[in-house]
C-alpha atoms as a PDB file:
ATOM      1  CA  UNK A   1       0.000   0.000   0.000  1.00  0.00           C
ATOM      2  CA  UNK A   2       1.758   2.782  -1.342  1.00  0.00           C
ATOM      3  CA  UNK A   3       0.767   6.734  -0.473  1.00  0.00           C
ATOM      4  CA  UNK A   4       0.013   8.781  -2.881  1.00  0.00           C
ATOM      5  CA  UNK A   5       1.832  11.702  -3.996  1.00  0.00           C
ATOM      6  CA  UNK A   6       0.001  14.218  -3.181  1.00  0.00           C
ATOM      7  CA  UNK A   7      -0.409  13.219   0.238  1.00  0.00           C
ATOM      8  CA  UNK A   8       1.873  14.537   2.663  1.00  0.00           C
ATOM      9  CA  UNK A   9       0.260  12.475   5.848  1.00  0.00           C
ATOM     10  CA  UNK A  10       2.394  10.489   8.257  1.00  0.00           C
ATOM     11  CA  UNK A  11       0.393   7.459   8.079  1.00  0.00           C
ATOM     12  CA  UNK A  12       1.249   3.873   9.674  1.00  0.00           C
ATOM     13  CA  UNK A  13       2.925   2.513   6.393  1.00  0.00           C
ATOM     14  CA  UNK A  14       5.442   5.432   6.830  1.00  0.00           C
ATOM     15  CA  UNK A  15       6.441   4.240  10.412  1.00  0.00           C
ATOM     16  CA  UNK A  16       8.143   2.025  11.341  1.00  0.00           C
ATOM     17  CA  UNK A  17       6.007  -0.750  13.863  1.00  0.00           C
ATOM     18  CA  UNK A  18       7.852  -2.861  15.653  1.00  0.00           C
ATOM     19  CA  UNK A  19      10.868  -3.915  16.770  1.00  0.00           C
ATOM     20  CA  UNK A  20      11.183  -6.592  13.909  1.00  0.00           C
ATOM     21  CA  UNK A  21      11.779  -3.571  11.862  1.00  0.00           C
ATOM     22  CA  UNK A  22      13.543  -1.408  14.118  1.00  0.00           C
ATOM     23  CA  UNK A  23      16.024  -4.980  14.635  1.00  0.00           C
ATOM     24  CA  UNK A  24      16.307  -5.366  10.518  1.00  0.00           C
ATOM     25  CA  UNK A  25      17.748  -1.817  10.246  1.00  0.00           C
ATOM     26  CA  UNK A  26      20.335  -2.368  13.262  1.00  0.00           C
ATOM     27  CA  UNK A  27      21.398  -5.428  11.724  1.00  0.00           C
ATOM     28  CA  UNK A  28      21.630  -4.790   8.326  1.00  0.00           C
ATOM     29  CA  UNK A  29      22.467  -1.382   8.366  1.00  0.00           C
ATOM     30  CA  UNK A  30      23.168  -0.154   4.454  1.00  0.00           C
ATOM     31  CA  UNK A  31      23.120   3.785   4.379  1.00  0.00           C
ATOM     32  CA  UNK A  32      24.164   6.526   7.271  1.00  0.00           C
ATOM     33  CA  UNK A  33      24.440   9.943   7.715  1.00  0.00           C
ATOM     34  CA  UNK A  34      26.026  11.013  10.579  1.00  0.00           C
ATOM     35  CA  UNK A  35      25.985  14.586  12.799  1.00  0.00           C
ATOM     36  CA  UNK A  36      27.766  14.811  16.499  1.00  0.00           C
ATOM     37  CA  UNK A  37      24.205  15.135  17.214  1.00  0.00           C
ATOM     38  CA  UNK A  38      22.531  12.877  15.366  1.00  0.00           C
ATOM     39  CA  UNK A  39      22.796   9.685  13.539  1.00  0.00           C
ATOM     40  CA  UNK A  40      20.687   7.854  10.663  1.00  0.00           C
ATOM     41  CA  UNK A  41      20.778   4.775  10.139  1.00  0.00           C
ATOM     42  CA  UNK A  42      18.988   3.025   7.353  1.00  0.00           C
ATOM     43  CA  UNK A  43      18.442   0.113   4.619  1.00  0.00           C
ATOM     44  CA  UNK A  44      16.919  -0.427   1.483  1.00  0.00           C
ATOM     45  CA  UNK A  45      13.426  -2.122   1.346  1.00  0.00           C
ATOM     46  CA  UNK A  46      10.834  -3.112  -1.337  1.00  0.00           C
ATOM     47  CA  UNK A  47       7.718  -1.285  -0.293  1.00  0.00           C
ATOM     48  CA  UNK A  48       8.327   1.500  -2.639  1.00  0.00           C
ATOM     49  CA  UNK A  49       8.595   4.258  -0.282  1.00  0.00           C
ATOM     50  CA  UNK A  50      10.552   5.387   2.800  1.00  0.00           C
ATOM     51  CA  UNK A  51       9.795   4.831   6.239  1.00  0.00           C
ATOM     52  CA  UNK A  52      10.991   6.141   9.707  1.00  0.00           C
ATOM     53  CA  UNK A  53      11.436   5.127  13.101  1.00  0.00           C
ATOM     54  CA  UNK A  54      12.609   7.081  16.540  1.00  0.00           C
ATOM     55  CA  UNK A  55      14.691   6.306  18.952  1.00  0.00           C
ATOM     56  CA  UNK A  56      15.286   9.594  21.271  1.00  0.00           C
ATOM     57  CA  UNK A  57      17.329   8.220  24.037  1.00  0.00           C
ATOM     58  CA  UNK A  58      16.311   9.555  27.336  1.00  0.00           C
ATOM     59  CA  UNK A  59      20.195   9.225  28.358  1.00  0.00           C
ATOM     60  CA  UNK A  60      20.959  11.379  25.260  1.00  0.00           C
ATOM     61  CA  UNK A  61      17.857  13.983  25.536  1.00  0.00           C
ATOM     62  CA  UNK A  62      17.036  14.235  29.586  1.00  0.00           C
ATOM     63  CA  UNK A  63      13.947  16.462  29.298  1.00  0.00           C
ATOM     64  CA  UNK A  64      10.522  14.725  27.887  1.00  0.00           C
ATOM     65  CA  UNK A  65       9.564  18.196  26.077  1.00  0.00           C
ATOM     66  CA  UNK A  66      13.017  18.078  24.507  1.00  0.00           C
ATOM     67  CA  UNK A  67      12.751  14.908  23.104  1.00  0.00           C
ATOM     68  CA  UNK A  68       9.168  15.228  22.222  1.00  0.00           C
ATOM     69  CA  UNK A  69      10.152  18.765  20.456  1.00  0.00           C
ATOM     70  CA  UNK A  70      12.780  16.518  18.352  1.00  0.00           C
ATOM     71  CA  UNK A  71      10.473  13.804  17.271  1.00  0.00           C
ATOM     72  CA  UNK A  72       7.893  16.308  16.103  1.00  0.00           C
ATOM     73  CA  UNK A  73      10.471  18.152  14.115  1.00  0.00           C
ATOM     74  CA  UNK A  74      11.910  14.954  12.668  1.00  0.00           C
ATOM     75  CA  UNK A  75       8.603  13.770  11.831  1.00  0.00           C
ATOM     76  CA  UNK A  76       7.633  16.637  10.301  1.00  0.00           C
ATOM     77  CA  UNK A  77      11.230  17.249   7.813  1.00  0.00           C
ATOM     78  CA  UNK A  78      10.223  13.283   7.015  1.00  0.00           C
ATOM     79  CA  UNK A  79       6.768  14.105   5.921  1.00  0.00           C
ATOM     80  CA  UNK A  80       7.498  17.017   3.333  1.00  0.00           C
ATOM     81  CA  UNK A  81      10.599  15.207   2.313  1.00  0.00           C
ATOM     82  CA  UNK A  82       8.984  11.791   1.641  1.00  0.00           C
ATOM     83  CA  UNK A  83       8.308  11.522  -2.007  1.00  0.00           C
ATOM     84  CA  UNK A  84      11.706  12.565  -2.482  1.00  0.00           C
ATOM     85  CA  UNK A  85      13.566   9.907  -0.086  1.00  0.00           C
ATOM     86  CA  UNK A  86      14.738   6.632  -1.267  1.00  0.00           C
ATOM     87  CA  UNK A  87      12.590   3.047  -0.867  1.00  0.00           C
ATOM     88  CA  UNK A  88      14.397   2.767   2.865  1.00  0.00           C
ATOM     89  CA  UNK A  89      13.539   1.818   6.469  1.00  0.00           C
ATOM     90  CA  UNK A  90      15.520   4.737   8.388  1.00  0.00           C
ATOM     91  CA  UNK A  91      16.227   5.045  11.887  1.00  0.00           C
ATOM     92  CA  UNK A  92      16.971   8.297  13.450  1.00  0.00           C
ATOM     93  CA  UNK A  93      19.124   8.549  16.733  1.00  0.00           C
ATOM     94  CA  UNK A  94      19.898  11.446  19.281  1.00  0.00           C
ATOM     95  CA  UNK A  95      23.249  11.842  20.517  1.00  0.00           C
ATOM     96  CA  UNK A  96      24.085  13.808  23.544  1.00  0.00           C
ATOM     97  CA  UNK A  97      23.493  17.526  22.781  1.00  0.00           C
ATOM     98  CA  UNK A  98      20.643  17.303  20.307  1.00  0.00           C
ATOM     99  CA  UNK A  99      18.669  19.109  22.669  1.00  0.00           C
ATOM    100  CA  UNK A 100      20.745  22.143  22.729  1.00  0.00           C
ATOM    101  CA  UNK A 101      19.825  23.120  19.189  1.00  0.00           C
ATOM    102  CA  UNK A 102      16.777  24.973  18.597  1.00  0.00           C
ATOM    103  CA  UNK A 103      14.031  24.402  16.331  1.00  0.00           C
ATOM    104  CA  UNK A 104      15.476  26.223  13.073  1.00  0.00           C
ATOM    105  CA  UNK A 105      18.486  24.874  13.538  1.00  0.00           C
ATOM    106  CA  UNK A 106      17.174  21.155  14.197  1.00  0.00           C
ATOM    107  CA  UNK A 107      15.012  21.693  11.138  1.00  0.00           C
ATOM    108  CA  UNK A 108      18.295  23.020   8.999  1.00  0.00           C
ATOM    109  CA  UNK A 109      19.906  19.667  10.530  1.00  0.00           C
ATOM    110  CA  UNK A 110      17.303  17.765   9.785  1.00  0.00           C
ATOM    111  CA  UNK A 111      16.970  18.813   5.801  1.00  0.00           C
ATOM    112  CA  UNK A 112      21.088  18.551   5.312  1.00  0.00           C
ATOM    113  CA  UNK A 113      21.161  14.191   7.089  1.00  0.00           C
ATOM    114  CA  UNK A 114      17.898  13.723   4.995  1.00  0.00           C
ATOM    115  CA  UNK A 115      19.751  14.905   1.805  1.00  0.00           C
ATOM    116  CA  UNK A 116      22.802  12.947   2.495  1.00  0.00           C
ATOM    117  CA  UNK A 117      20.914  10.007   3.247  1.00  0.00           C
ATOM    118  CA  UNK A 118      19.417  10.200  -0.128  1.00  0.00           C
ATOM    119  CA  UNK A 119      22.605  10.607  -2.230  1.00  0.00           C
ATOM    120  CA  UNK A 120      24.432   7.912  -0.173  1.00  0.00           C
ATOM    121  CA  UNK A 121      21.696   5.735  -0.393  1.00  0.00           C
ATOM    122  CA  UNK A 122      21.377   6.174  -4.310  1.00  0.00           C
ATOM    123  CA  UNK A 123      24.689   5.667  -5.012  1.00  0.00           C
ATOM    124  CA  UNK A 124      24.744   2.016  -3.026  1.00  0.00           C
ATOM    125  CA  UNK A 125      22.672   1.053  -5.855  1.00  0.00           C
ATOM    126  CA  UNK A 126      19.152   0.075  -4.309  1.00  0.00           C
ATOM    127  CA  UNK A 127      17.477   2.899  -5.505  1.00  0.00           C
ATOM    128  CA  UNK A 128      13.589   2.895  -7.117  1.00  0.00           C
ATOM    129  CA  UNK A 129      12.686  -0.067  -4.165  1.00  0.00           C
ATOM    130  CA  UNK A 130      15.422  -2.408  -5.121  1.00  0.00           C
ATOM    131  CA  UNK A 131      17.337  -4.232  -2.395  1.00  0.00           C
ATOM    132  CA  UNK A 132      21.389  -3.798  -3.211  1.00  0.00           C
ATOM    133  CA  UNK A 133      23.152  -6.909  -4.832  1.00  0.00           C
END
């Protein structure tokens, strides 16, 4: 079940479920873009379009409006970036000091690991849904 276009929703087939998928990206971890604040990790899949999946560390991020701040803003960079992302099953990670930025520059973060994330993980050769050889 592919989304459309024109929608920019964060529906359930964007996300990732459970920890199945969270495990599949840890293991088998094909594409990453890397920040001293951040870290995404991610793999190709064959559903056609990208998903995403949190994991905002309370021992990186102490304060619950920090990290909820974080997830909304990744969440939201994900959403109007989708149709331009790569078939993958990303991850995103805090690292200690995350929490320090604030929301223009977590955005402006956000936008630059999304777009290297896309370029690494085109030039690994599983773009258009295809699994790497």
């Amino acid at each position: 079940m592919q989304p459309e276009c024109s929608d920019f929703g964060f529906a359930k087939p964007l996300r990732l479920l459970n920890a199945a998928h969270y495990r599949s990206v840890f293991s088998d971890t094909q594409v990453r873009a890397a920040h001293p604040n951040l870290l995404i990790l991610a793999r190709h899949n064959t559903l056609g379009h990208p998903r995403l999946g949190l994991v905002i560390a309370k021992k990186s991020v102490r304060l619950a409006t920090n990290r909820n701040r974080i997830k909304r803003v990744a969440r939201e960079t994900f959403r109007l970036r989708q149709h331009r992302l790569p078939a993958l099953d990303a991850v995103v990670l805090a690292r200690p000091g995350l929490d320090k930025l604030d929301n223009q520059a977590l955005i402006a973060l956000f936008n630059k690991q999304w777009h290297k994330l896309t370029k690494r993980a085109q030039s690994t050769g599983g773009e258009k849904g295809k699994p790497p050889r």
